[in-house]
N, C-alpha and C. Protein backbone atom coordinates (compact mmCIF):
# COMPACT_ATOMS: atom_id res chain seq x y z
N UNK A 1 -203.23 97.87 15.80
CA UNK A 1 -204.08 98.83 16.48
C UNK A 1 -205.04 98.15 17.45
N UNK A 2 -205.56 97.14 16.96
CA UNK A 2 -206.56 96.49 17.81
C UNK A 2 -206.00 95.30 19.10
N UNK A 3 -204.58 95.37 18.57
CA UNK A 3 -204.08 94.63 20.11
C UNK A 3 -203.38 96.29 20.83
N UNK A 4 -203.03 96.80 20.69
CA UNK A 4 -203.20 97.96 21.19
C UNK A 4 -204.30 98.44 22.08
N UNK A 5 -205.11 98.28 21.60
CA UNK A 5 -206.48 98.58 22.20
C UNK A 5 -206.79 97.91 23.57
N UNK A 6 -206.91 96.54 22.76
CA UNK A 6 -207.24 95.33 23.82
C UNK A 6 -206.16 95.38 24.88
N UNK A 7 -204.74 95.73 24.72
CA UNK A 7 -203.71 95.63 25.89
C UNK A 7 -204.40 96.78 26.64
N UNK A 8 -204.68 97.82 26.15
CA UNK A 8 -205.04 99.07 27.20
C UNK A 8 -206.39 99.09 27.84
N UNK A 9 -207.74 97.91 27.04
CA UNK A 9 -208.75 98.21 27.82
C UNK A 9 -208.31 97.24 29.33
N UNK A 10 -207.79 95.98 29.06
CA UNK A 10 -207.42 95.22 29.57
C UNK A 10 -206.60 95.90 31.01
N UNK A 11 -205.87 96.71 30.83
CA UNK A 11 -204.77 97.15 32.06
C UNK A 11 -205.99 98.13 32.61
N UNK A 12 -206.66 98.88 32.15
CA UNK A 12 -207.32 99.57 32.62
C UNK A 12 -208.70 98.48 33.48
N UNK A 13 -208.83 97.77 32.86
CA UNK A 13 -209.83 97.13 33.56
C UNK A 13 -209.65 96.40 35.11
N UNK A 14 -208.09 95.57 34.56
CA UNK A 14 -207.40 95.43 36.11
C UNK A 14 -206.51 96.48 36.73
N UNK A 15 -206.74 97.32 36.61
CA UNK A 15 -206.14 98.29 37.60
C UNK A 15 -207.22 98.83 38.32
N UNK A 16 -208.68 98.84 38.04
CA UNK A 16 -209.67 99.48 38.47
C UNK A 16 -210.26 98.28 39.39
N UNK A 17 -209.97 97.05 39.27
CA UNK A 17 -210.49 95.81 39.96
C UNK A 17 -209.50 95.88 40.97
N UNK A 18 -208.29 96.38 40.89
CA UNK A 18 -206.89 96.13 42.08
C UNK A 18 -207.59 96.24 43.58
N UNK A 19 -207.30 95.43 44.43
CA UNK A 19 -207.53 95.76 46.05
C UNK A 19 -206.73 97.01 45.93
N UNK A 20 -207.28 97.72 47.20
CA UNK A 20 -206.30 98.96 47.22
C UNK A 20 -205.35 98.74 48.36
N UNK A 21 -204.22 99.54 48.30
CA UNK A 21 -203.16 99.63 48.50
C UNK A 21 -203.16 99.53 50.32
N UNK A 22 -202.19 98.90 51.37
CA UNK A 22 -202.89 99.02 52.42
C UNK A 22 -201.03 99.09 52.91
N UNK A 23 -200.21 99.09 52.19
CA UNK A 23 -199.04 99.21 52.48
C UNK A 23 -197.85 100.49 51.67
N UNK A 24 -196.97 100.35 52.52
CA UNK A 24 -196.20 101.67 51.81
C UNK A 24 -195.93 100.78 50.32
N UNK A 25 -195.83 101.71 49.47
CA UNK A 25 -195.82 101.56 48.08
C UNK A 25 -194.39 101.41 47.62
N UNK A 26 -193.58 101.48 48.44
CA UNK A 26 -191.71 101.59 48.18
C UNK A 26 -191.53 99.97 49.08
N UNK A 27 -192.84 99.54 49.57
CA UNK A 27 -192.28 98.11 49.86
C UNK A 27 -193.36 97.14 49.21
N UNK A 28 -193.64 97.56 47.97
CA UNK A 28 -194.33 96.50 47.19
C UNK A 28 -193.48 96.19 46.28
N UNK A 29 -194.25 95.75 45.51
CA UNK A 29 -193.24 95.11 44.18
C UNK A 29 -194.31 95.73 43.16
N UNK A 30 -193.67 96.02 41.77
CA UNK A 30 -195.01 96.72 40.64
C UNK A 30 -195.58 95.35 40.25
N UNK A 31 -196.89 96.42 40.30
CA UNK A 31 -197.72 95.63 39.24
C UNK A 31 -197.40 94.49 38.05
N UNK A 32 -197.72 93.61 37.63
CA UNK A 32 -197.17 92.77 36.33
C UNK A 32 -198.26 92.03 35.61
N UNK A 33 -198.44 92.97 34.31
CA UNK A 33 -199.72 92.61 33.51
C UNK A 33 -198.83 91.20 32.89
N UNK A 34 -199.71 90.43 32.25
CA UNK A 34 -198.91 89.60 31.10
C UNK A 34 -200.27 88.81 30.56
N UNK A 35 -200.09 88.53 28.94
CA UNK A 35 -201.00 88.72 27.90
C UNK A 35 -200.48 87.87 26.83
N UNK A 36 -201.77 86.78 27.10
CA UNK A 36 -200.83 85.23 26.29
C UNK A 36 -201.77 85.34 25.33
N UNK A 37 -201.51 84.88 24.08
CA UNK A 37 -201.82 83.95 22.75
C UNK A 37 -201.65 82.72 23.47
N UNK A 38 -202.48 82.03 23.36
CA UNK A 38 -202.41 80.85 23.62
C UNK A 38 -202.38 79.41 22.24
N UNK A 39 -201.70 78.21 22.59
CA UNK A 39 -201.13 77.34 21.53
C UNK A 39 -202.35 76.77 21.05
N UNK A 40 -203.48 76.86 20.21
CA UNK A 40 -204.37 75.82 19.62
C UNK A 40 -204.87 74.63 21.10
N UNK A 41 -205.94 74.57 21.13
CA UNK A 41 -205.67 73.34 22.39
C UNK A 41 -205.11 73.63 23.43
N UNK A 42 -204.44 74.67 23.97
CA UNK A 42 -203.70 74.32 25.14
C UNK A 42 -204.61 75.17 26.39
N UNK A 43 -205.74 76.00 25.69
CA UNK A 43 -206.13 76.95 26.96
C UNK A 43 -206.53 76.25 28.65
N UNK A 44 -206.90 75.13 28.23
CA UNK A 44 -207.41 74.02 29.81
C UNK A 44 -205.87 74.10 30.41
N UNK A 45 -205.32 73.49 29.56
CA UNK A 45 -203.78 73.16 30.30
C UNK A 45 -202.71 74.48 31.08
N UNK A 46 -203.41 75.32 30.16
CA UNK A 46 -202.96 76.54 31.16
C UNK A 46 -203.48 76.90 32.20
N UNK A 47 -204.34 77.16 32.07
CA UNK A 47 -205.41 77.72 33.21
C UNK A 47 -204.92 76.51 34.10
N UNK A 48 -205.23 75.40 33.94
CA UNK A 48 -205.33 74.26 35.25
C UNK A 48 -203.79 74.89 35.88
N UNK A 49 -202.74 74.89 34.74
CA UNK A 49 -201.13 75.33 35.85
C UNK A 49 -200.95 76.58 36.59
N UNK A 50 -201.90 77.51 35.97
CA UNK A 50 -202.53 78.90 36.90
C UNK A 50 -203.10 78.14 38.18
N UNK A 51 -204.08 77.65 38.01
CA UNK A 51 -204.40 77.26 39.44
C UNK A 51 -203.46 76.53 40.36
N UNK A 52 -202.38 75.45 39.73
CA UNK A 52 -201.34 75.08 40.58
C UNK A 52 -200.32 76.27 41.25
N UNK A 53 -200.34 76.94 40.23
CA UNK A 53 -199.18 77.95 40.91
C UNK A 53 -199.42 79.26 41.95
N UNK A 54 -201.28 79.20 41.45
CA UNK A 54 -201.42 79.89 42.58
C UNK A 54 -201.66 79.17 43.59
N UNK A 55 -201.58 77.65 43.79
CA UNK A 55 -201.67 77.30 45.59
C UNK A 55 -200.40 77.56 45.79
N UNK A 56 -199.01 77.66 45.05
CA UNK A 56 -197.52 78.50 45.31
C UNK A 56 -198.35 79.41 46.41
N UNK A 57 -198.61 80.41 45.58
CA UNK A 57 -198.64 82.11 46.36
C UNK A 57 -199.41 81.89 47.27
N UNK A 58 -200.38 81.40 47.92
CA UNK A 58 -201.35 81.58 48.55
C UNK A 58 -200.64 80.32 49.67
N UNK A 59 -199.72 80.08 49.49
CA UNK A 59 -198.97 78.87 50.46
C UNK A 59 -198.03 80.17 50.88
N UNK A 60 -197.81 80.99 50.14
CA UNK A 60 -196.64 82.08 50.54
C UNK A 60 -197.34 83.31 51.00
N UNK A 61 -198.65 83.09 51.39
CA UNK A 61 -199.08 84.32 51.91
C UNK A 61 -199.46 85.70 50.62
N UNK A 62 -199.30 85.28 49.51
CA UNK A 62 -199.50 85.95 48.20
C UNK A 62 -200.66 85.66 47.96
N UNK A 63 -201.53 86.99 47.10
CA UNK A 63 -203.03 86.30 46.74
C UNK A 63 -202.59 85.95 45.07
N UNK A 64 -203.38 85.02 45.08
CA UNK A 64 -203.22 84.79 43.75
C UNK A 64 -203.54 85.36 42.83
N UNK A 65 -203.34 85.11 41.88
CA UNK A 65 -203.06 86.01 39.89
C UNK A 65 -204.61 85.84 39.88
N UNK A 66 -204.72 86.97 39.17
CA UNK A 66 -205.95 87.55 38.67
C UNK A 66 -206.38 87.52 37.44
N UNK A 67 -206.85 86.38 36.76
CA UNK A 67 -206.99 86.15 35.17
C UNK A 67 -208.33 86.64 34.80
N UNK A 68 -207.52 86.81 33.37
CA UNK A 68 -209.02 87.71 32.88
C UNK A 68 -208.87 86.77 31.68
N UNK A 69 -210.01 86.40 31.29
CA UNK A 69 -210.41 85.87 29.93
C UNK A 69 -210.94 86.24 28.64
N UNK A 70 -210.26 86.10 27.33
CA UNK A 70 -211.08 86.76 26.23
C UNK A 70 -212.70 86.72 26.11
N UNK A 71 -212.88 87.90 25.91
CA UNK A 71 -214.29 87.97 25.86
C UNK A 71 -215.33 88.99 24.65
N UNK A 72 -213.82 89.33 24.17
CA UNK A 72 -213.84 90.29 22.92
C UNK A 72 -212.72 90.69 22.44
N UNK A 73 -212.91 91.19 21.33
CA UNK A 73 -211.51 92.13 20.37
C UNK A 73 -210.69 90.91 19.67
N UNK A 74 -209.55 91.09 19.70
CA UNK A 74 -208.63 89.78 18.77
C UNK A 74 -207.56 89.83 19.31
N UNK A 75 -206.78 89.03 19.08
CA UNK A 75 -205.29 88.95 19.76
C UNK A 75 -204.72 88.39 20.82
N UNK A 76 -206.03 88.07 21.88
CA UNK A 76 -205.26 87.63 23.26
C UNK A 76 -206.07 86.58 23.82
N UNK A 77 -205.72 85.47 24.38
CA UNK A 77 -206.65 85.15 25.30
C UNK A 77 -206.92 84.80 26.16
N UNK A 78 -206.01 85.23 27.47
CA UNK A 78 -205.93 85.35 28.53
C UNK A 78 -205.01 86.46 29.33
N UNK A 79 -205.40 87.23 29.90
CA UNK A 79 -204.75 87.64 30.70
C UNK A 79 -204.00 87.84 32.20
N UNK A 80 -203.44 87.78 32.82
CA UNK A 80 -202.67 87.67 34.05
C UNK A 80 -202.63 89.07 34.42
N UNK A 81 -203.03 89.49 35.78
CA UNK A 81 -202.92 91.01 36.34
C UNK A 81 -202.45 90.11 37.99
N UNK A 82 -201.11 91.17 38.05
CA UNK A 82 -200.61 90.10 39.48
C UNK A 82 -200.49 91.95 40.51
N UNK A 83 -201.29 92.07 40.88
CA UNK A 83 -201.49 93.35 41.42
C UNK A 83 -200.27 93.41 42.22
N UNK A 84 -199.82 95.20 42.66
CA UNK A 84 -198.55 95.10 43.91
C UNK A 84 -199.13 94.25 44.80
N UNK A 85 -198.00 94.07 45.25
CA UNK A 85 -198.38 93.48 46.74
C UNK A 85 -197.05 93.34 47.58
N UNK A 86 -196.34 92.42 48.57
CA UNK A 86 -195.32 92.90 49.37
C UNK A 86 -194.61 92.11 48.80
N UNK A 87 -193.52 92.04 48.86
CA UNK A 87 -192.24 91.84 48.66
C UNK A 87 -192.63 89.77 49.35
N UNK A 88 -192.20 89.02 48.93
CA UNK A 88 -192.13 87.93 50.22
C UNK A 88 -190.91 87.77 50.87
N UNK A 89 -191.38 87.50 52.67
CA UNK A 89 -190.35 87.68 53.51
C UNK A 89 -189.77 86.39 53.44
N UNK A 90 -188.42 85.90 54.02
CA UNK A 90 -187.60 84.76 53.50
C UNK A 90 -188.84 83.34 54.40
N UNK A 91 -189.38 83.80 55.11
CA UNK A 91 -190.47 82.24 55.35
C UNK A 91 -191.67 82.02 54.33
N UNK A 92 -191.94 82.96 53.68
CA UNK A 92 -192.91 83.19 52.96
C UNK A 92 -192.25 82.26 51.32
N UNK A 93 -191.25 82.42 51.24
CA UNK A 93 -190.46 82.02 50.28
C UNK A 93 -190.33 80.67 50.49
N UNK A 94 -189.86 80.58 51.48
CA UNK A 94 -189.32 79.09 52.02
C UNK A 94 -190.52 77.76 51.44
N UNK A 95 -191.86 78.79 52.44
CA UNK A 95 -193.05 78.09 52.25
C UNK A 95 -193.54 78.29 50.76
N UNK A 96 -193.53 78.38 49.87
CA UNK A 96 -193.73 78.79 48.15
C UNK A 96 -192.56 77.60 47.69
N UNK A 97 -191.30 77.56 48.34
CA UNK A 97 -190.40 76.75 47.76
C UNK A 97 -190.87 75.00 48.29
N UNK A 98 -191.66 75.11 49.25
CA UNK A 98 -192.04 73.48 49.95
C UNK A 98 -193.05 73.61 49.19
N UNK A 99 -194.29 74.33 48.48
CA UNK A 99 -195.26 73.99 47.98
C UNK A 99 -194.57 73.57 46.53
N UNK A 100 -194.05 74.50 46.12
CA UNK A 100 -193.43 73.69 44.65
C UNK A 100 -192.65 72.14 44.85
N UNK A 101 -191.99 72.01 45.77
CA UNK A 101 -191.78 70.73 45.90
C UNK A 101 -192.98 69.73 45.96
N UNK A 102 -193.50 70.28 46.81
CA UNK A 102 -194.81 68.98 47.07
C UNK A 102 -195.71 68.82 45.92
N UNK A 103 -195.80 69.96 45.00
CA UNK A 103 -196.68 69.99 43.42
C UNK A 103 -195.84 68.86 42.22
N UNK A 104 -195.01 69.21 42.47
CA UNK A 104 -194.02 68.74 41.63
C UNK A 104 -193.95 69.51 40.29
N UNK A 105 -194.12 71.11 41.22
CA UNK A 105 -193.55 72.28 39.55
C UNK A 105 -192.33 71.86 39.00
N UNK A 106 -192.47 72.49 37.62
CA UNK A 106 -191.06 72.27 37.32
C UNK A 106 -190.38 74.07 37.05
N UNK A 107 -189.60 74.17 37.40
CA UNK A 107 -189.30 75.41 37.46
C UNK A 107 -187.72 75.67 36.66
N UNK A 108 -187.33 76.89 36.95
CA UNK A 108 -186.14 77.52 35.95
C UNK A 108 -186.31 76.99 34.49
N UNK A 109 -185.18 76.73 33.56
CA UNK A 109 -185.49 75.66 32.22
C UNK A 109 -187.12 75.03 32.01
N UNK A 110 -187.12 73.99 33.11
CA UNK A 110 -188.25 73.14 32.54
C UNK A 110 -189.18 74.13 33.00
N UNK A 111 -189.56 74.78 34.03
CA UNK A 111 -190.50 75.82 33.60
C UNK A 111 -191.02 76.35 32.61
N UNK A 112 -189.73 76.89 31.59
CA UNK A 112 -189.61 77.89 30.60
C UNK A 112 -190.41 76.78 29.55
N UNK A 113 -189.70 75.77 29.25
CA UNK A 113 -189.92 74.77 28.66
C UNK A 113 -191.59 74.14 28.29
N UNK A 114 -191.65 74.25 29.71
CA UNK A 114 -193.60 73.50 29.88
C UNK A 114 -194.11 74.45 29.67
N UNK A 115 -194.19 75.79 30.08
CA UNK A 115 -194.99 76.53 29.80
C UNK A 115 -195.41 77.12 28.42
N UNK A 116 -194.30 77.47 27.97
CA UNK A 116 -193.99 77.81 26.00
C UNK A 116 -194.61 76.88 25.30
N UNK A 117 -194.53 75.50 25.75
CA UNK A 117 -195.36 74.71 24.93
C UNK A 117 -196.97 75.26 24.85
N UNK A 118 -197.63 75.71 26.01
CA UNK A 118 -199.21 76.52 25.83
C UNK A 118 -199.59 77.09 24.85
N UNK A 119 -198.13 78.43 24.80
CA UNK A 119 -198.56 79.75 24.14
C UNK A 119 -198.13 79.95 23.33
N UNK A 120 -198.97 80.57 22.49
CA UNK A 120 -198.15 81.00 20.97
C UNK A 120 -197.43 81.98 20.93
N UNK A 121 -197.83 83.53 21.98
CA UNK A 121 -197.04 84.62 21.78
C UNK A 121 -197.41 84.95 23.54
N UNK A 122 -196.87 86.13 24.02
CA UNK A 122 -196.62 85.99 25.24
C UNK A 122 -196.17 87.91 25.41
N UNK A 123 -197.31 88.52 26.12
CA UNK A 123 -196.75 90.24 26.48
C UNK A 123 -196.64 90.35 28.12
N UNK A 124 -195.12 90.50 28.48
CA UNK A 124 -195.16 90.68 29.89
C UNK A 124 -194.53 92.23 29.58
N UNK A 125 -195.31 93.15 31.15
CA UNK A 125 -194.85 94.56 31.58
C UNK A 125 -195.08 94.38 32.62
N UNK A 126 -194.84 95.66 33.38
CA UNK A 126 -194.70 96.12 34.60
C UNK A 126 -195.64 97.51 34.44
N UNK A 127 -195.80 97.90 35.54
CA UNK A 127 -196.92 99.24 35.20
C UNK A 127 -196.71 99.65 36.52
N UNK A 128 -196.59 101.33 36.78
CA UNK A 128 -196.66 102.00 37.93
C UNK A 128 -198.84 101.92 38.27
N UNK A 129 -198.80 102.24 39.78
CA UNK A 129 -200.57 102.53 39.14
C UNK A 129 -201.03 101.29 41.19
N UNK A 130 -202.49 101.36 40.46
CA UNK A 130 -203.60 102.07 40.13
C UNK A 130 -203.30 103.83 40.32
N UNK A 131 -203.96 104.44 39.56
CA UNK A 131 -203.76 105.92 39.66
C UNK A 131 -204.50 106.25 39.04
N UNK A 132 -205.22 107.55 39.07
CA UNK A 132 -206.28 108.56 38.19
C UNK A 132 -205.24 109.44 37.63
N UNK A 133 -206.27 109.70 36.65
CA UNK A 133 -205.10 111.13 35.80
C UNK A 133 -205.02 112.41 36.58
N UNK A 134 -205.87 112.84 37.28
CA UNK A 134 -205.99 113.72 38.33
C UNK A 134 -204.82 113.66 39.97
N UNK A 135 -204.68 112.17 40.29
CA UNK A 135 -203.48 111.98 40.87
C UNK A 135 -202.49 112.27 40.32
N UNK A 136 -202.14 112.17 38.68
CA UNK A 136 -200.64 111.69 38.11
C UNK A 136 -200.71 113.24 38.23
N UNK A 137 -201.00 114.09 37.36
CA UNK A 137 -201.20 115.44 37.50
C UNK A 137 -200.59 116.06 38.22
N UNK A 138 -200.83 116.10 39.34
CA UNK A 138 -200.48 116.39 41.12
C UNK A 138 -199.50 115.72 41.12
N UNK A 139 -198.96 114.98 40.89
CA UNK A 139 -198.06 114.16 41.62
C UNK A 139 -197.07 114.70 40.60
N UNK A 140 -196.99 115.15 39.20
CA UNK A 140 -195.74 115.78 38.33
C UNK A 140 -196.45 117.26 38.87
N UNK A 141 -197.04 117.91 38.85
CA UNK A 141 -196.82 119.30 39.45
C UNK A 141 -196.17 119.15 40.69
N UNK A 142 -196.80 117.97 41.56
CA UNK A 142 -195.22 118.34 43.42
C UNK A 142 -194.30 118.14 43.11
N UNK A 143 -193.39 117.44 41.90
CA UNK A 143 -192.37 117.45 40.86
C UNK A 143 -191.45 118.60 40.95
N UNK A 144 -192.32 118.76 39.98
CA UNK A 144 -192.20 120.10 39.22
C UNK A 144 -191.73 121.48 40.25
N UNK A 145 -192.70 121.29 41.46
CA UNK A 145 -192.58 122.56 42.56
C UNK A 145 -191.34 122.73 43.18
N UNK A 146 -190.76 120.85 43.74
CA UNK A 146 -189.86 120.60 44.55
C UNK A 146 -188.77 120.87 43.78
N UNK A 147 -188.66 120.41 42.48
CA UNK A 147 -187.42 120.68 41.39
C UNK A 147 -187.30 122.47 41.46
N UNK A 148 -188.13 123.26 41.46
CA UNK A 148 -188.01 124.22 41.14
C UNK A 148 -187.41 125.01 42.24
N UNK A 149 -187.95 124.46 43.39
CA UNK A 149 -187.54 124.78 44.85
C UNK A 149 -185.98 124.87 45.64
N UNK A 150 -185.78 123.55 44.75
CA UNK A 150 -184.23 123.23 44.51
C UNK A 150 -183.20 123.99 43.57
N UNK A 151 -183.77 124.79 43.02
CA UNK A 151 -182.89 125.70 41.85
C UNK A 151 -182.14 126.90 42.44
């Protein structure tokens, strides 16, 4: 119940911090919360590879991950909120793929590998959003109208 909690104050908290939206929404990519346990000892060592990987994105024209830190409740202690944002175009990539070279990430396998060593447990989603309940509302009633319209 209480990681329950903490996952939902948490999404709610970065969805309300999100820059807002300044592009069509069918050419972003969703949202991607993710919500580490971290390994005894390892919280420096993470965080420091957060900061390597965001000179990745920010070499690719991406803003970087948005960490949130435990500061209450139980269960988690760190979080990652990687807000929409655009798609990257193939130079944008290119340049993300020369910054990982020049870092000396290790990626695919040894990625998987270095990183797992951090964390003890690990919650990745995806989430439609930022949105009010008053938007969602509206947005299943024009649903609802157009479906009906169609009958």
């Amino acid at each position: 119940m209480h990681r329950r909690l903490s996952i939902l104050i948490a999404i709610t908290t970065a969805a309300m911090l999100a820059p807002a939206r300044a592009t069509a929404p069918e050419a972003l990519t969703q949202p991607v919360f993710e919500m580490f346990r971290l390994a005894p000892g390892k919280s420096e060592a993470f965080i420091r590879s957060m900061a390597e990987w965001d000179k990745v994105n920010v070499a690719g024209g991406q803003p970087p991950t948005q960490l949130f830190l435990h500061a209450g409740g139980e269960g988690w202690d760190v979080l990652l909120y990687k807000p929409a944002r655009p798609k990257p175009t193939p130079a944008q990539e290119a340049a993300m793929a020369a910054k990982i070279a020049e870092l000396k990430l290790p990626t695919g396998a040894l990625y998987f590998v270095s990183v797992r060593e951090e964390m003890a447990d690990h919650v990745h989603f995806e989430a439609s959003g930022p949105t009010t309940a008053a938007q969602w509302v509206a947005e299943l009633e024009g649903q609802r109208a157009r479906r009906a319209a169609e009958r």
